[in-house]
Protein backbone atom coordinates (compact mmCIF):
# COMPACT_ATOMS: atom_id res chain seq x y z
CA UNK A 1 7.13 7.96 17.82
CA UNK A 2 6.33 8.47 14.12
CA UNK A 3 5.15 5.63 11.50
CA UNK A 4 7.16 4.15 8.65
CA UNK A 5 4.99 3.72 5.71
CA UNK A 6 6.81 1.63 2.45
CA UNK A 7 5.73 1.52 -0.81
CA UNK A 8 6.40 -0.96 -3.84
CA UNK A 9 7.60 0.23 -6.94
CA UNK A 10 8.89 -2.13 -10.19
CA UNK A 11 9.72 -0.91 -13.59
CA UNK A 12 8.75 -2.09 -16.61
CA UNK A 13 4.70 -2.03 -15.88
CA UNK A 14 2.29 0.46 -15.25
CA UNK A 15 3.90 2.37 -12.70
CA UNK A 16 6.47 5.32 -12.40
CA UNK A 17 8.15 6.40 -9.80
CA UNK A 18 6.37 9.77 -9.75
CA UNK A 19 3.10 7.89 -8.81
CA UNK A 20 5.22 7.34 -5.77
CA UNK A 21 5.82 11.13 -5.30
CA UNK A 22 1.95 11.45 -6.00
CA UNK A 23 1.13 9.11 -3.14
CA UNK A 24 3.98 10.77 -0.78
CA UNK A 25 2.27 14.19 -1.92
CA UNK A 26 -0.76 13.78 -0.02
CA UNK A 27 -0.07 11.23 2.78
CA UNK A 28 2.09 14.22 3.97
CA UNK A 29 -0.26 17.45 2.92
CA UNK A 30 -3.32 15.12 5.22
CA UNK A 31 -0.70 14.48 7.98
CA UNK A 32 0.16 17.63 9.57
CA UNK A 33 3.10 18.65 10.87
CA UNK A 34 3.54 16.05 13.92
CA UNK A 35 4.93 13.19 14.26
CA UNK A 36 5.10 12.88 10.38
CA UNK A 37 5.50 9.71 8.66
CA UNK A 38 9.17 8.15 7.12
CA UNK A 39 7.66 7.29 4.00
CA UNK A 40 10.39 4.91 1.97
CA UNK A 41 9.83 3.10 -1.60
CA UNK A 42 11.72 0.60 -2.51
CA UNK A 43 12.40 0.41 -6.63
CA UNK A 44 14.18 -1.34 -9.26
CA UNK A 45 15.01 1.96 -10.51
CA UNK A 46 17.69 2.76 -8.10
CA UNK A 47 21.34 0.87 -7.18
CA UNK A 48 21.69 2.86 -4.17
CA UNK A 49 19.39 5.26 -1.65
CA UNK A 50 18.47 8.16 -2.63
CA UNK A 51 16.35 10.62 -0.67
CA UNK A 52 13.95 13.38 -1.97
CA UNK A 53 11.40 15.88 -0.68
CA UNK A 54 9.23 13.07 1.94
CA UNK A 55 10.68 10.28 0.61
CA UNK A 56 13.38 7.81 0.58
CA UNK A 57 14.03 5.68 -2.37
CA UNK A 58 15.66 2.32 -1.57
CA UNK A 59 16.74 -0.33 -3.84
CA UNK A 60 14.29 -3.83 -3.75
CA UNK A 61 15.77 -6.07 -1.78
CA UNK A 62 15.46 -9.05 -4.71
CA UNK A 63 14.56 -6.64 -7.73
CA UNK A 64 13.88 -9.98 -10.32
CA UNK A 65 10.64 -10.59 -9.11
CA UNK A 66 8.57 -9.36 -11.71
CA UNK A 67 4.90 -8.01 -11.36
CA UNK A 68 2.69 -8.01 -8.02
CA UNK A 69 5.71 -10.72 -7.04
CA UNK A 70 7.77 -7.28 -6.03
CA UNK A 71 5.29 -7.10 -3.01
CA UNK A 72 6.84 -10.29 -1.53
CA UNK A 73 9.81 -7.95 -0.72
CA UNK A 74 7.52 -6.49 1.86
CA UNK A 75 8.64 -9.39 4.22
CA UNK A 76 11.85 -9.71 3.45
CA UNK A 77 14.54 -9.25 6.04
CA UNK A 78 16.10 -5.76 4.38
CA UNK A 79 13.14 -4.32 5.69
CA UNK A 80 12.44 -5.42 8.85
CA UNK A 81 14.49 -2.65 10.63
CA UNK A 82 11.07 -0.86 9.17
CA UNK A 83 8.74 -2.88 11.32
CA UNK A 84 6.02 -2.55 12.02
CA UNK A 85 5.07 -0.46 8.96
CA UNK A 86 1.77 0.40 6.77
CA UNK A 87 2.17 -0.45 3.41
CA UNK A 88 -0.06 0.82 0.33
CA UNK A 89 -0.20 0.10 -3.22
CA UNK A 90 0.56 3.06 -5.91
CA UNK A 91 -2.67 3.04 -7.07
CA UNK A 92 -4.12 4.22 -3.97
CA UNK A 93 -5.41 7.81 -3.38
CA UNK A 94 -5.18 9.51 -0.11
CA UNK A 95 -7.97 11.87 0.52
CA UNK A 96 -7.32 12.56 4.01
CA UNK A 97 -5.21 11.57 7.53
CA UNK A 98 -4.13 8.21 7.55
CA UNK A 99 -2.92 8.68 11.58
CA UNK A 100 -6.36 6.88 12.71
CA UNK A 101 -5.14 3.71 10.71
CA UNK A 102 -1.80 3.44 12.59
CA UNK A 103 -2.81 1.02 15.67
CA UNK A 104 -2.24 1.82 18.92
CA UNK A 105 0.42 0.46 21.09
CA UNK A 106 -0.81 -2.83 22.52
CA UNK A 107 -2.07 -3.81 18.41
CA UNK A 108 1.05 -3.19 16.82
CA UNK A 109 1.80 -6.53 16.85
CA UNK A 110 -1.07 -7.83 14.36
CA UNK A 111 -1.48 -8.14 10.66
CA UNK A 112 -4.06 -5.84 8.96
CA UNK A 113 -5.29 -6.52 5.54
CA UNK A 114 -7.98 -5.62 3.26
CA UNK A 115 -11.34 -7.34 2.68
CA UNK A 116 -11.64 -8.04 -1.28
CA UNK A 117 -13.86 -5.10 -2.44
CA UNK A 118 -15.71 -7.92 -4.49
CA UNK A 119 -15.17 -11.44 -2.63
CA UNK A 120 -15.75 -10.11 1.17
CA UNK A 121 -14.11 -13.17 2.44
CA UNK A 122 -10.91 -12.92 0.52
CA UNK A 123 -7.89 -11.12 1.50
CA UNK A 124 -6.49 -8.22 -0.39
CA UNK A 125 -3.03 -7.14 0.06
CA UNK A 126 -3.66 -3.26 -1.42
CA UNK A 127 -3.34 -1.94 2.34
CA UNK A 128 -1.78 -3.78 4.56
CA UNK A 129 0.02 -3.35 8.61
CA UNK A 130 3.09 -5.63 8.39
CA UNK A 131 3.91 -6.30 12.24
CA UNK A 132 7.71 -6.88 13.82
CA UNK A 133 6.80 -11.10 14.10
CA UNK A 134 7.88 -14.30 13.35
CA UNK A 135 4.67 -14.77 11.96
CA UNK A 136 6.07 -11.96 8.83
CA UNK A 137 9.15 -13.37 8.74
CA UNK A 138 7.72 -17.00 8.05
CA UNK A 139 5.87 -15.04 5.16
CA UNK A 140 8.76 -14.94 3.41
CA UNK A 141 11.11 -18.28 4.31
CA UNK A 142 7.49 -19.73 2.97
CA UNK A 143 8.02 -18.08 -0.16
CA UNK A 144 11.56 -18.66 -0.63
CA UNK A 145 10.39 -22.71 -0.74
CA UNK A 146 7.45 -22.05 -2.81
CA UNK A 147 7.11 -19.62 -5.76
CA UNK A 148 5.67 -21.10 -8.20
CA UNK A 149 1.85 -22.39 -7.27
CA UNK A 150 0.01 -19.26 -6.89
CA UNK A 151 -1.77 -16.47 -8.84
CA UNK A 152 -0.83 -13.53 -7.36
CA UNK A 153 1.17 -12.45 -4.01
CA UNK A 154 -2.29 -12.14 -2.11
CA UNK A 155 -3.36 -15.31 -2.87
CA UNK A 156 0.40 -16.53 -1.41
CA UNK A 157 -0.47 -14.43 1.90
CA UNK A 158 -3.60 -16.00 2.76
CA UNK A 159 -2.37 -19.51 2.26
CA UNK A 160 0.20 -18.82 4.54
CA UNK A 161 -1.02 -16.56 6.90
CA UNK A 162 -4.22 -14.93 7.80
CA UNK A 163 -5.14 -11.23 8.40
CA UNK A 164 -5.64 -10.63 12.10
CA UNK A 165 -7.52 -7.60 11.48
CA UNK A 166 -9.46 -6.05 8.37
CA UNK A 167 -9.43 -2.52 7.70
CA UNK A 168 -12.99 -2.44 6.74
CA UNK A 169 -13.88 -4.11 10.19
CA UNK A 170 -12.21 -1.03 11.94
CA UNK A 171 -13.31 2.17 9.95
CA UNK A 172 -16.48 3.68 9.56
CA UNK A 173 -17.99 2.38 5.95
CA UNK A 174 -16.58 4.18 3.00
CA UNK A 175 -13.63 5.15 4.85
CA UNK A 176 -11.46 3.06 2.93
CA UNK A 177 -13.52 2.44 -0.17
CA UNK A 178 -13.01 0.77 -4.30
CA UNK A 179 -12.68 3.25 -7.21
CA UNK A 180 -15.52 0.76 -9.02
CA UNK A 181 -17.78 -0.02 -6.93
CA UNK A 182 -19.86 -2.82 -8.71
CA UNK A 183 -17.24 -2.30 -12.04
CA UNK A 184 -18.87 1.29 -11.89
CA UNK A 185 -16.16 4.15 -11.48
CA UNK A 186 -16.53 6.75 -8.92
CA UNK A 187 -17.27 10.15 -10.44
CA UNK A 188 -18.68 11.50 -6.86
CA UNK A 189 -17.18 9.92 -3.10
CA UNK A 190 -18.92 9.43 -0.08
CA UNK A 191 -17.61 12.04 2.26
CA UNK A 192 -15.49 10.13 5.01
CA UNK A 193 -14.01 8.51 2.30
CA UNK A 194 -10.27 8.60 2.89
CA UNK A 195 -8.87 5.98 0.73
CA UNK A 196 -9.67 5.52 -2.30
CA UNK A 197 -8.29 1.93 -3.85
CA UNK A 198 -7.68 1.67 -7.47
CA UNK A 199 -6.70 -2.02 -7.62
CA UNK A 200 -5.87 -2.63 -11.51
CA UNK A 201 -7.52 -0.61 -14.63
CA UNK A 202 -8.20 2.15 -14.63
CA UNK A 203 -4.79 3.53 -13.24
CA UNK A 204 -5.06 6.56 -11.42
CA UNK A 205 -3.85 8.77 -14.66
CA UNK A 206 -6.43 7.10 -16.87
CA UNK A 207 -9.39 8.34 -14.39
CA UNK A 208 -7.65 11.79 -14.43
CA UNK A 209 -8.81 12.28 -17.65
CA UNK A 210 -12.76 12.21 -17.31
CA UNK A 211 -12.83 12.03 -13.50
CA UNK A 212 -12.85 15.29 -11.85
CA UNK A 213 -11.96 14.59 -8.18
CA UNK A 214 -9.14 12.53 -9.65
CA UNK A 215 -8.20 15.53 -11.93
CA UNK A 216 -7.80 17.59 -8.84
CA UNK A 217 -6.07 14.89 -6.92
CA UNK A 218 -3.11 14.41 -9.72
CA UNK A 219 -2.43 17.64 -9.77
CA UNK A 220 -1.34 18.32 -6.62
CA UNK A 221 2.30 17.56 -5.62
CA UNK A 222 4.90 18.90 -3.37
């Protein structure tokens, strides 16, 4: 049986919708041609589905939440025919296969998030493996009740929930690695690095222009 992988994508900020294709690009050039992915984003920028080359383009659920808040649609019930799904933020590069990071069968059933690249103990919600459970769908009644006391949506996840699993507790080191490192950008990678987390300035079309690796990486699309 093949993943789902969803995406987030909200006008009006620093995103377009062809840093979704970017993302879609290489997920499926590092896949192969098995079992291959059903990628779908779900946008602001669209009243009805739409499907392209790899993708499908859905509208958000509740598009009025503005910012990182757009992430909250993640748990809402429009998606959970999706479940269980990976989900990645468009500022993420994909270097390689991300098969190894869909659990197996008897795991499917837990949350996986990211460690904080900077605060170890803190939960990032850049990556994350949104399981078919009650525990997701209390995510969201949760938030329904309570918008207004938090930061920012990962902050709202780990008050009501906690990651069952981290990412960087499960892959070699590096595999899944920051872009700045110590607030230093990456002009070089380690070599099992698959994923490559941008997580706020630069954006990935900002490194293009000094980085090299990035260079290469933004100009390849399907």
């Amino acid at each position: 049986m093949s993943a789902n992988i969803a995406l987030i994508h909200r006008t009006g900020g620093d995103f377009k919708i062809a840093d979704a294709y970017l993302l879609v690009s290489h997920i499926r050039k590092y896949w192969g041609s098995s079992d291959v992915p059903s990628i779908y984003c779900y946008s602001d920028s669209v009243d009805k589905e739409l499907k392209v080359v790899g993708l499908t383009i859905r509208p958000l659920p509740i598009p009025t939440w503005k910012g990182w808040w757009a992430k909250m649609n993640l748990f809402a019930p429009e998606l959970k025919e999706l479940r269980p799904f990976l989900y990645l933020d468009l500022d993420t590069a994909v270097l390689k296969s991300l098969k190894s990071l869909i659990p197996p069968e008897e795991q499917k059933d837990k949350f996986v998030g990211l460690r904080d690249f900077y605060r170890p103990n803190n939960f990032a919600s850049g990556m994350m493996w949104i399981p078919d459970t009650k525990v997701m769908d209390d995510v969201y009644l949760k938030w329904l009740k309570n918008k207004k006391r938090f930061r920012g949506d990962q902050n709202f996840i780990a008050s009501v929930t906690k990651a069952d699993i981290y990412w960087q507790d499960i892959c070699q080191p590096d595999y899944i690695t920051t872009f700045k490192p110590k607030g230093k950008w990456r002009t070089e990678l380690p070599a099992q690095s698959a994923v490559v987390c941008f997580h706020g300035e630069p954006r990935i079309p900002k490194a293009a222009q000094t980085v090299d690796w990035v260079k290469r990486y933004v100009s390849y699309e399907i």
